[in-house]
PDB file of N, CA and C in Angstrom:
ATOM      1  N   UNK A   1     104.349  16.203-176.681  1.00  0.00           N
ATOM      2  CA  UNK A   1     104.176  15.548-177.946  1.00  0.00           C
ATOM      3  C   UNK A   1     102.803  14.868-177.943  1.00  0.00           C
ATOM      4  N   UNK A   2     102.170  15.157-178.801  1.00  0.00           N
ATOM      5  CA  UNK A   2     100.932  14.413-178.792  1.00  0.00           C
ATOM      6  C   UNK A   2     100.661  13.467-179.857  1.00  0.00           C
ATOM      7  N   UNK A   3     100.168  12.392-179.288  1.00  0.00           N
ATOM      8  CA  UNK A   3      99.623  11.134-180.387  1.00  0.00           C
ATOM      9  C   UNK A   3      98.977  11.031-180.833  1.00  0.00           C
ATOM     10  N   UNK A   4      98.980  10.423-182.396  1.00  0.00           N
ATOM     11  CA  UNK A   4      97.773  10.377-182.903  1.00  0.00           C
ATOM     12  C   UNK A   4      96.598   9.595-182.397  1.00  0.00           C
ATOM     13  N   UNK A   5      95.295   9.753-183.203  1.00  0.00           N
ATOM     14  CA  UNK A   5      94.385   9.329-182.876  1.00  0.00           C
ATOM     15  C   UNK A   5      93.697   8.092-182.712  1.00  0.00           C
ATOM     16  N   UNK A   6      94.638   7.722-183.723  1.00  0.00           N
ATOM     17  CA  UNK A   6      94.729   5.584-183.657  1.00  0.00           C
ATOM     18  C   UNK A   6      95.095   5.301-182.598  1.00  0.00           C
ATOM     19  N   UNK A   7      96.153   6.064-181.744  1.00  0.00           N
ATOM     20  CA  UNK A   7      97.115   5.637-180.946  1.00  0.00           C
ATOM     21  C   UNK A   7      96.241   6.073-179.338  1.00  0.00           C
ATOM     22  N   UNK A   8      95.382   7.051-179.607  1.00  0.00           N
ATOM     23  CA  UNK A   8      94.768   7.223-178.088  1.00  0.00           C
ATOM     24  C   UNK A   8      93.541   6.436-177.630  1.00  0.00           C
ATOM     25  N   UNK A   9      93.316   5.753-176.535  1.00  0.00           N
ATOM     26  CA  UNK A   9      91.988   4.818-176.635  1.00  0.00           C
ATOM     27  C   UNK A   9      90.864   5.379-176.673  1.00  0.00           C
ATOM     28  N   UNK A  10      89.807   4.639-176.965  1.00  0.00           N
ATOM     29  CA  UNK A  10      88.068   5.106-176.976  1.00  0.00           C
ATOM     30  C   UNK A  10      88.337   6.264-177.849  1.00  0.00           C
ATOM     31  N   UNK A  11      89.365   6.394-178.911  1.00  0.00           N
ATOM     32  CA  UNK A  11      89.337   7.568-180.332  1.00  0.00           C
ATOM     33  C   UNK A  11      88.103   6.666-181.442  1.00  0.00           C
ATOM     34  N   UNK A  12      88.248   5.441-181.739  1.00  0.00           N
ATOM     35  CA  UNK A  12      87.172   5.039-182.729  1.00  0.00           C
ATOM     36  C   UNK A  12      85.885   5.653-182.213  1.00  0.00           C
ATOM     37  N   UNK A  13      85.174   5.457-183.576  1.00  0.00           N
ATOM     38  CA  UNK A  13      83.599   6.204-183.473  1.00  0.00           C
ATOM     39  C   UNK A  13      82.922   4.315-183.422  1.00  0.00           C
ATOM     40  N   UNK A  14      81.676   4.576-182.977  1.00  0.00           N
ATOM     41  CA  UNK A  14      81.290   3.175-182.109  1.00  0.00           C
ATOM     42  C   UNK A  14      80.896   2.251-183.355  1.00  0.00           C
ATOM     43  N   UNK A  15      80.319   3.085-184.465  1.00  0.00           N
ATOM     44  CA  UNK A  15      79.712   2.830-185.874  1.00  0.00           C
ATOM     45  C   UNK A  15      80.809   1.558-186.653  1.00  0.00           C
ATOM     46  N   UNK A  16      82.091   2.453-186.568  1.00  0.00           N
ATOM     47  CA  UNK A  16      83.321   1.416-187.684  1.00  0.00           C
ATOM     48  C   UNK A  16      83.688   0.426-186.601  1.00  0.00           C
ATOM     49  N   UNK A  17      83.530   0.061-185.405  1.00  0.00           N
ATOM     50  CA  UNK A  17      83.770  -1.341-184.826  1.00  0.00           C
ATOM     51  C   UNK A  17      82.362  -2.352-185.565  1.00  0.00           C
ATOM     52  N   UNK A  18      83.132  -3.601-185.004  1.00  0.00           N
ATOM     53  CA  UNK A  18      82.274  -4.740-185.758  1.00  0.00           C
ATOM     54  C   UNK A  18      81.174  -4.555-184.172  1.00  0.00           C
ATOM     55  N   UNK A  19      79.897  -4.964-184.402  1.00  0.00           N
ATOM     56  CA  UNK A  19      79.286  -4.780-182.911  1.00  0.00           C
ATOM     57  C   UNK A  19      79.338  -6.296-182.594  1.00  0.00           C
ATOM     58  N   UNK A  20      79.599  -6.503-181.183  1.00  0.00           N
ATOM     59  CA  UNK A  20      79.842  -7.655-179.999  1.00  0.00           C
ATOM     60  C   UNK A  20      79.128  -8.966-179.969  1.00  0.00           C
ATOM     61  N   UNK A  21      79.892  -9.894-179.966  1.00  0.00           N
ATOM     62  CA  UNK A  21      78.717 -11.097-180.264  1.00  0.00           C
ATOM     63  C   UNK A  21      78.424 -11.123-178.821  1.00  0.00           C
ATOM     64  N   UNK A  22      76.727 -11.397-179.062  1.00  0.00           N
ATOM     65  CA  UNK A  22      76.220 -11.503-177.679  1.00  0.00           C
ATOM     66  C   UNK A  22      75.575 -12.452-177.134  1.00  0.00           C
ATOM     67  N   UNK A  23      75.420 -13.604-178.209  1.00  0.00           N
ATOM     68  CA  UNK A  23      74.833 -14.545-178.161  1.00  0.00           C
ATOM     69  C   UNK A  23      75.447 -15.706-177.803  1.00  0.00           C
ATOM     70  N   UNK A  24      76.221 -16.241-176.578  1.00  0.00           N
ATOM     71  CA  UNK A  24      77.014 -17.385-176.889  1.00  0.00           C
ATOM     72  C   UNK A  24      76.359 -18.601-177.477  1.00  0.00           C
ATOM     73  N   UNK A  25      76.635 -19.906-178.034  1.00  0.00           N
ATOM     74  CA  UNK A  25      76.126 -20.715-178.135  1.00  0.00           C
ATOM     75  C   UNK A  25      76.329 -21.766-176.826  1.00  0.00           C
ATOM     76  N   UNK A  26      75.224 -22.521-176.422  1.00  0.00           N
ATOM     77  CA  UNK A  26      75.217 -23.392-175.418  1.00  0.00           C
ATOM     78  C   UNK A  26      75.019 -24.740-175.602  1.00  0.00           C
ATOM     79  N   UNK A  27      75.686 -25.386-175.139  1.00  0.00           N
ATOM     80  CA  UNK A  27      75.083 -26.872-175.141  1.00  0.00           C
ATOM     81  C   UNK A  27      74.040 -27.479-174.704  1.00  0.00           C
ATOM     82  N   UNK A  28      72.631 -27.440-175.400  1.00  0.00           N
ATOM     83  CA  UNK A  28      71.531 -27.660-174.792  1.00  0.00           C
ATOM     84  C   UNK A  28      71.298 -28.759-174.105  1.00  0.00           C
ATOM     85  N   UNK A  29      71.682 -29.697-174.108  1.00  0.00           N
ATOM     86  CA  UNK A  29      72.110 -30.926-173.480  1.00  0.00           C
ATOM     87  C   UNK A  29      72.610 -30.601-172.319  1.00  0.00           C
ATOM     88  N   UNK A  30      73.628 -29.845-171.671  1.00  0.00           N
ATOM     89  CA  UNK A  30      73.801 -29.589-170.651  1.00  0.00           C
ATOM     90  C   UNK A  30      73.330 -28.233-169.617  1.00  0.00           C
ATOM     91  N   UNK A  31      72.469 -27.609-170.770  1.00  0.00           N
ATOM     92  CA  UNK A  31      71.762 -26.336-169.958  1.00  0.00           C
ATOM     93  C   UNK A  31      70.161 -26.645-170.406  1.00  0.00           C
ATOM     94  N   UNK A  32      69.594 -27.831-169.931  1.00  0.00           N
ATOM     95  CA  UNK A  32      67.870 -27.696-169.658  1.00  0.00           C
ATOM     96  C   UNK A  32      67.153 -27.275-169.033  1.00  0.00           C
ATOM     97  N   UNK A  33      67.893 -26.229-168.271  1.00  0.00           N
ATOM     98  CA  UNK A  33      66.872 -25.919-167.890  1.00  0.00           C
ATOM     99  C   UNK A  33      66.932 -23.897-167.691  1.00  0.00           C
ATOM    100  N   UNK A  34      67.486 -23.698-169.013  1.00  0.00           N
ATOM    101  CA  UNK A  34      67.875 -22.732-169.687  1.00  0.00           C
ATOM    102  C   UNK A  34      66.945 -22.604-170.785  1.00  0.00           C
ATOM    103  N   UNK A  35      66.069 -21.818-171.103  1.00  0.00           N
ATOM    104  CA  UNK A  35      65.219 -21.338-172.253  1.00  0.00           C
ATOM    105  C   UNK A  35      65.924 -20.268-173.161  1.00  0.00           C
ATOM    106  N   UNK A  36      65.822 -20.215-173.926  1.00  0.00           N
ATOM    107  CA  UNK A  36      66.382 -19.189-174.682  1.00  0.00           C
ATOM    108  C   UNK A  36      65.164 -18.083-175.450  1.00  0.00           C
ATOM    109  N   UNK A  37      65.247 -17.011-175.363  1.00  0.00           N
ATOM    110  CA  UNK A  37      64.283 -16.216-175.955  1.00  0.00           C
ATOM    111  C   UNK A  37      64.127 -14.570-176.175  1.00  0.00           C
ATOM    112  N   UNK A  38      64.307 -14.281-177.182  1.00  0.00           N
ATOM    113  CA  UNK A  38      64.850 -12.528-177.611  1.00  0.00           C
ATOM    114  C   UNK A  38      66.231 -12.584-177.479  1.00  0.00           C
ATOM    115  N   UNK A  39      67.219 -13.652-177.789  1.00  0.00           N
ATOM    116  CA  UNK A  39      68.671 -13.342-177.728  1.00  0.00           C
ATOM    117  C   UNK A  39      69.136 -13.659-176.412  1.00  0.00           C
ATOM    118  N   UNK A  40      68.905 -13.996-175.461  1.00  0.00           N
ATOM    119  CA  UNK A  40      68.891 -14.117-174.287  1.00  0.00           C
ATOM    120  C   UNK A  40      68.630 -15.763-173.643  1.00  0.00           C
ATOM    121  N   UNK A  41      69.534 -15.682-172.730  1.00  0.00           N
ATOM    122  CA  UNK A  41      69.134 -17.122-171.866  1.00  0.00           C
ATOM    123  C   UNK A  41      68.056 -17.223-170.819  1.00  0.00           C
ATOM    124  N   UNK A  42      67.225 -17.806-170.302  1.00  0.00           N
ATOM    125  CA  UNK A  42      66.451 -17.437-168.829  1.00  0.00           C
ATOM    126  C   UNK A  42      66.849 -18.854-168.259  1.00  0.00           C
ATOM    127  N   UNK A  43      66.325 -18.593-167.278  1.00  0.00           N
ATOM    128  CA  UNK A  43      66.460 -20.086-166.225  1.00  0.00           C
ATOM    129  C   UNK A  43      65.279 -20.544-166.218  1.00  0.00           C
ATOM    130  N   UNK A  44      64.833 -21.529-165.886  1.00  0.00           N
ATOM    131  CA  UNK A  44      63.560 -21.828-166.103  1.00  0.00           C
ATOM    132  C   UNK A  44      63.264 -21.992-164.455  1.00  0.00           C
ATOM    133  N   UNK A  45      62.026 -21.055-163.962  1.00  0.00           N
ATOM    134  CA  UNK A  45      61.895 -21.312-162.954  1.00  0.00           C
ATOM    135  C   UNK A  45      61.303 -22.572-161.802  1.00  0.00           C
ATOM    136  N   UNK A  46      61.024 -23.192-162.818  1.00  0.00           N
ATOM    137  CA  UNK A  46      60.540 -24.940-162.515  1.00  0.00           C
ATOM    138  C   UNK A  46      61.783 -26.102-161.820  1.00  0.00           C
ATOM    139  N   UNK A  47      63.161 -25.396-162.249  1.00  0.00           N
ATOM    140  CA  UNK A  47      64.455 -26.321-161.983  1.00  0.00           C
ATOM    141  C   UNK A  47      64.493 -25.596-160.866  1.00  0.00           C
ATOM    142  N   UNK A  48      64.343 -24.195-160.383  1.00  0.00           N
ATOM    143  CA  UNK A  48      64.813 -23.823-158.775  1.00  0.00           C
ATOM    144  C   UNK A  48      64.519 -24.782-157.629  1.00  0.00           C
ATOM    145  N   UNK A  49      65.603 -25.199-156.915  1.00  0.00           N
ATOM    146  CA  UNK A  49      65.417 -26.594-156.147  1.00  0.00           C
ATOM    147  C   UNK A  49      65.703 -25.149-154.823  1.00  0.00           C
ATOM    148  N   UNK A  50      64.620 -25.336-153.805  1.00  0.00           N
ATOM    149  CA  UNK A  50      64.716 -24.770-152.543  1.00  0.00           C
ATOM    150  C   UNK A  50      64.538 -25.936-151.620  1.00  0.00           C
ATOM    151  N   UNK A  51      64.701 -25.623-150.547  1.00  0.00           N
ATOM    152  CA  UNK A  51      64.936 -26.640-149.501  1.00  0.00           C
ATOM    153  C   UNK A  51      63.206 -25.861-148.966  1.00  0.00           C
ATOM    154  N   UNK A  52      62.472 -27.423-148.090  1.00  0.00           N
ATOM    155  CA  UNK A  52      61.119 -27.539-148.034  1.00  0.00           C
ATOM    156  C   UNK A  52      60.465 -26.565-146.729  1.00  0.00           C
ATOM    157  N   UNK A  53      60.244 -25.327-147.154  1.00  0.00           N
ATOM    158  CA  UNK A  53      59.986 -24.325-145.825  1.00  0.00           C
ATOM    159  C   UNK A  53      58.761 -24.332-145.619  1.00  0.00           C
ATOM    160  N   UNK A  54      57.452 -25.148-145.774  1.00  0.00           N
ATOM    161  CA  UNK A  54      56.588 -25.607-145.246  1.00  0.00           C
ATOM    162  C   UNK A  54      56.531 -25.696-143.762  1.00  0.00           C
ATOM    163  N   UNK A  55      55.243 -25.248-143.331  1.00  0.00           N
ATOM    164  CA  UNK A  55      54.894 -24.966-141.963  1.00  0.00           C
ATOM    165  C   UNK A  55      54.976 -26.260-141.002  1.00  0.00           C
ATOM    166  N   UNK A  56      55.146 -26.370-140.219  1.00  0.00           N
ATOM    167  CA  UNK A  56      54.968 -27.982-139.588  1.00  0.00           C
ATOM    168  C   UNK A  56      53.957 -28.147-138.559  1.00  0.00           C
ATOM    169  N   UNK A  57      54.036 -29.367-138.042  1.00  0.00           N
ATOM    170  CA  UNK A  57      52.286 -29.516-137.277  1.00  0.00           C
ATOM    171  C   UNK A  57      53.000 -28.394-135.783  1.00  0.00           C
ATOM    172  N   UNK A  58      54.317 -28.357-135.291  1.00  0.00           N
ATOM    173  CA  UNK A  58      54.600 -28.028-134.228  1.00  0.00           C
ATOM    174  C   UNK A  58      54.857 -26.225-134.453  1.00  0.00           C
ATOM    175  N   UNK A  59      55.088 -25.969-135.977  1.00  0.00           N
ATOM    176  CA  UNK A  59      55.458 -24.499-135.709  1.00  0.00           C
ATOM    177  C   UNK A  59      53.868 -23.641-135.709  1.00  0.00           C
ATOM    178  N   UNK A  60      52.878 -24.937-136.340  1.00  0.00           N
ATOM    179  CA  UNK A  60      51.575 -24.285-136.127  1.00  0.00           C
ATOM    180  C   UNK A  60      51.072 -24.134-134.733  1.00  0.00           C
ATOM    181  N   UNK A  61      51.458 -25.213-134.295  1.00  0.00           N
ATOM    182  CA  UNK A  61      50.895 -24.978-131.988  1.00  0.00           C
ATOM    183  C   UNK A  61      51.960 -23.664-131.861  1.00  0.00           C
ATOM    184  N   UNK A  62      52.949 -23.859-132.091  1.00  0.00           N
ATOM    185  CA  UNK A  62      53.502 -22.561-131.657  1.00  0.00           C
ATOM    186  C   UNK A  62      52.965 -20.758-132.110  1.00  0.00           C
ATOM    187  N   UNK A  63      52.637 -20.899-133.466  1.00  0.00           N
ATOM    188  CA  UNK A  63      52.009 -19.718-133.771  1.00  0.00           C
ATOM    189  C   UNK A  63      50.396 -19.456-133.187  1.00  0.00           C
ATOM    190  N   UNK A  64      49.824 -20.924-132.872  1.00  0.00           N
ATOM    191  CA  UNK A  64      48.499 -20.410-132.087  1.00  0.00           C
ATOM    192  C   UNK A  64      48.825 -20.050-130.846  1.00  0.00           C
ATOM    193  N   UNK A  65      49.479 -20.507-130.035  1.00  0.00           N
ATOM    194  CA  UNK A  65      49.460 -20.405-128.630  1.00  0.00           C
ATOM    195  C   UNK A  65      50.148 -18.814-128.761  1.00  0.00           C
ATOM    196  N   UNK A  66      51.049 -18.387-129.323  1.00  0.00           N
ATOM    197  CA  UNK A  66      51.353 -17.148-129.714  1.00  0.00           C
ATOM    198  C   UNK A  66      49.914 -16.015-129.568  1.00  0.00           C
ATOM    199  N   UNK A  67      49.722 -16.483-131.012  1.00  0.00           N
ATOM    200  CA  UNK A  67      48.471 -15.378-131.193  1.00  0.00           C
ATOM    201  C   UNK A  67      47.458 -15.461-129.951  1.00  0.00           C
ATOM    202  N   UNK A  68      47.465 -16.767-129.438  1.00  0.00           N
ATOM    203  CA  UNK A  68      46.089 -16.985-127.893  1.00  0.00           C
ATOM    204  C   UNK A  68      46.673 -15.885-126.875  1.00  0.00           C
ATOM    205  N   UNK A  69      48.177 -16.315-126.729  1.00  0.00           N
ATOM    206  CA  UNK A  69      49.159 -15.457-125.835  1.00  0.00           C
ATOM    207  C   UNK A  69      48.689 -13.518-125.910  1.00  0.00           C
ATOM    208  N   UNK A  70      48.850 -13.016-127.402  1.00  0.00           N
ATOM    209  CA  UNK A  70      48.918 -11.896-127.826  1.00  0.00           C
ATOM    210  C   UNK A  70      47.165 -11.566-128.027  1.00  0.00           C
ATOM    211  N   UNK A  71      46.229 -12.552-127.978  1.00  0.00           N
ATOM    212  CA  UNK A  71      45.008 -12.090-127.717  1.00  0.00           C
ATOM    213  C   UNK A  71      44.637 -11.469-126.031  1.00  0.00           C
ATOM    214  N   UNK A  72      44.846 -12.155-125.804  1.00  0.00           N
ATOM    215  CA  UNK A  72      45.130 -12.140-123.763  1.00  0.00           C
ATOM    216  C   UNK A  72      45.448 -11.044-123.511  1.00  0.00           C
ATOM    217  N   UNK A  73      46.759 -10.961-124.010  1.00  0.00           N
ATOM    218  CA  UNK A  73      47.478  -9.380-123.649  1.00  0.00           C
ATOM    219  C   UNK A  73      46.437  -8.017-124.181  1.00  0.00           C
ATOM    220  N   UNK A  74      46.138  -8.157-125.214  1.00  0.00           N
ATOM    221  CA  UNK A  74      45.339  -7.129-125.661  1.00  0.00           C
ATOM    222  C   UNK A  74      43.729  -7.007-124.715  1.00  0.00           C
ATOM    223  N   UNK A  75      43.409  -7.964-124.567  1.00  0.00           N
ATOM    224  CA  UNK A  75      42.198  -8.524-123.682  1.00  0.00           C
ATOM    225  C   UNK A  75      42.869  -7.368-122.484  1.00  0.00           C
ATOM    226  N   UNK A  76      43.635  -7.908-121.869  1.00  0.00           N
ATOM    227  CA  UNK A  76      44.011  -7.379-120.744  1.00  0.00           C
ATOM    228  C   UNK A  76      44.450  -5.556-120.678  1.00  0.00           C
ATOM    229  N   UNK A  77      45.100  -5.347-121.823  1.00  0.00           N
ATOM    230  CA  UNK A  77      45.371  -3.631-121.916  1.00  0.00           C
ATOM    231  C   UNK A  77      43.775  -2.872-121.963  1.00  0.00           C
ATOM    232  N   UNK A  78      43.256  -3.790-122.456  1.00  0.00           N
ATOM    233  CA  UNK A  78      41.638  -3.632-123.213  1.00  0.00           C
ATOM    234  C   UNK A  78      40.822  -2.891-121.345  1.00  0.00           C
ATOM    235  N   UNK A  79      40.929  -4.415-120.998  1.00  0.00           N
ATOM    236  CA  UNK A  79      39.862  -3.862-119.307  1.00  0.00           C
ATOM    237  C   UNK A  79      40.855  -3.236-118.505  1.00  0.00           C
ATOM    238  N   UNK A  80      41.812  -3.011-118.752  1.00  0.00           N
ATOM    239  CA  UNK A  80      42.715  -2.157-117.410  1.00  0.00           C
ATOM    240  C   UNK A  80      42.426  -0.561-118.100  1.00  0.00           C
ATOM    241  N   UNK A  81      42.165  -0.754-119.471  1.00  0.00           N
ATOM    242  CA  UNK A  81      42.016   1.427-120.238  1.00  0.00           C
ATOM    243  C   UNK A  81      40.390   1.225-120.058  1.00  0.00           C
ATOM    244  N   UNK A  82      39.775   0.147-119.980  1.00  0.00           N
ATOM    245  CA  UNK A  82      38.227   0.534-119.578  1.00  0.00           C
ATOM    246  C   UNK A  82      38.719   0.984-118.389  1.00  0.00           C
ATOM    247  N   UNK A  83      38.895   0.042-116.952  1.00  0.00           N
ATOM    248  CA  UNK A  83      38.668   0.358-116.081  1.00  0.00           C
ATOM    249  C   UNK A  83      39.264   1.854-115.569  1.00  0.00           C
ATOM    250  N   UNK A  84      40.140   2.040-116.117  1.00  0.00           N
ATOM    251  CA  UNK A  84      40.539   3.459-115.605  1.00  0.00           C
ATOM    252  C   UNK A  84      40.023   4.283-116.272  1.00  0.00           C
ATOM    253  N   UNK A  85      39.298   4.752-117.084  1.00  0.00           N
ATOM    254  CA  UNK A  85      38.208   5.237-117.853  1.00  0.00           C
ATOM    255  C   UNK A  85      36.987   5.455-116.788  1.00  0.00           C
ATOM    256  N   UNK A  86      37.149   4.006-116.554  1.00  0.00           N
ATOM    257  CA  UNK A  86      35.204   4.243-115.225  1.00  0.00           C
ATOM    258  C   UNK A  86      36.056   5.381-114.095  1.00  0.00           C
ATOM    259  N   UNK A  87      37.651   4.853-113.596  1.00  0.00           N
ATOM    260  CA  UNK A  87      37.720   5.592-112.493  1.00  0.00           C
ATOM    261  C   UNK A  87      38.061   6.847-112.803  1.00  0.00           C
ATOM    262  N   UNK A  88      38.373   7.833-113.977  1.00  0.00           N
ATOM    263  CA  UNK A  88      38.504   9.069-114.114  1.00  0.00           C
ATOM    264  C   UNK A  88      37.082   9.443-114.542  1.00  0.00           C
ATOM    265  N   UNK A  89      35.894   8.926-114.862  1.00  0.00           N
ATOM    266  CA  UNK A  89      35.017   9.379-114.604  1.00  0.00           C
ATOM    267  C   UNK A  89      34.167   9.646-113.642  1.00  0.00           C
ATOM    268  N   UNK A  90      34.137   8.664-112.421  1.00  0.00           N
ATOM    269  CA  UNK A  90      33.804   8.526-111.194  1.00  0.00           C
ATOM    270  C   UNK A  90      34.709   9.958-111.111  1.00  0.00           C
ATOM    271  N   UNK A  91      35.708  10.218-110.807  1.00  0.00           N
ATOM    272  CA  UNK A  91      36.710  11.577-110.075  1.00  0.00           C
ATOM    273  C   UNK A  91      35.894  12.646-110.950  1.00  0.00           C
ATOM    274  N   UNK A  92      35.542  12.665-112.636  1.00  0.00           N
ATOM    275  CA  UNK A  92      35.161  13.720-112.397  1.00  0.00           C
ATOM    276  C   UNK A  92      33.920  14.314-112.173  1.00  0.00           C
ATOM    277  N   UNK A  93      32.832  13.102-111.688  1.00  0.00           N
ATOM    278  CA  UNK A  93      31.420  13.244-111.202  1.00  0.00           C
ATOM    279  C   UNK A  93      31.624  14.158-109.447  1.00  0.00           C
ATOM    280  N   UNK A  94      32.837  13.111-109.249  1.00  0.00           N
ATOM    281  CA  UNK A  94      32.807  14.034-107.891  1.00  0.00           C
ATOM    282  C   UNK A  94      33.326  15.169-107.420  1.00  0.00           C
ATOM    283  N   UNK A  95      34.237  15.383-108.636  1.00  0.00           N
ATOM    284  CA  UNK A  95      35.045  17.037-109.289  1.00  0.00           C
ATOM    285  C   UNK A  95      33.682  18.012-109.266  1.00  0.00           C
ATOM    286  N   UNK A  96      32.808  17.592-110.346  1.00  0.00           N
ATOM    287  CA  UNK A  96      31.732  17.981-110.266  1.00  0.00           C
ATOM    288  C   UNK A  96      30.721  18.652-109.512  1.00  0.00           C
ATOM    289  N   UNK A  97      30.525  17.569-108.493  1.00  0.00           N
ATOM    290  CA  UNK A  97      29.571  17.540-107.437  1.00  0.00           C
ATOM    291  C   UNK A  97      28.397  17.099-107.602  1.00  0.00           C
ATOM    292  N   UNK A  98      28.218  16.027-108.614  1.00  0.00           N
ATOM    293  CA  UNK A  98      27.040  15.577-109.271  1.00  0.00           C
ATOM    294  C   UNK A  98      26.980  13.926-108.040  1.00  0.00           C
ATOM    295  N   UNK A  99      28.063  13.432-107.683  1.00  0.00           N
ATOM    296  CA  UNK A  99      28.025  12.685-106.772  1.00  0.00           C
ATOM    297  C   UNK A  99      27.104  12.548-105.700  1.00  0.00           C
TER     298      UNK A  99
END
């Protein structure tokens, strides 16, 4: 048995509904820091309260001595690929026989 078309859902065409209120109204008094604009609410990004993630005098010694740390190291990979550089060239002077 099949039902009519009133009777089955999403049968209306979208046109004969009333269209959706989309606008609530707000109590501006209690939403300041809510802008309203094109139909729409925004937040105002001036009220975002974050907690203070500013650098401090101690996380700065820590990031230098870091980077001093990670200069060093590179320093150091630096003359150990020279020096083995001089000694595979020395081997192949004497590969050579230019020695």
């Amino acid at each position: 048995m099949r039902r009519d078309p009133a009777e089955l859902p999403f049968s209306g065409r979208s046109w004969d509904d009333p269209p959706p209120r989309r606008v609530r109204s707000y109590d501006h008094d209690d939403y300041r820091n809510l802008t309203f604009h094109a139909g729409r609410y925004f937040r105002n990004e001036s009220t975002i309260r974050d907690p203070d993630y500013s650098v401090k005098a101690d996380d700065l010694t820590a990031m230098r001595e870091r980077s001093a740390e990670e200069a060093e190291d590179r320093q150091a990979r630096s003359d150990a690929n020279f020096a083995r550089a001089l000694e595979l060239g020395a081997a192949l002077k004497v590969l050579r026989g230019e020695a």
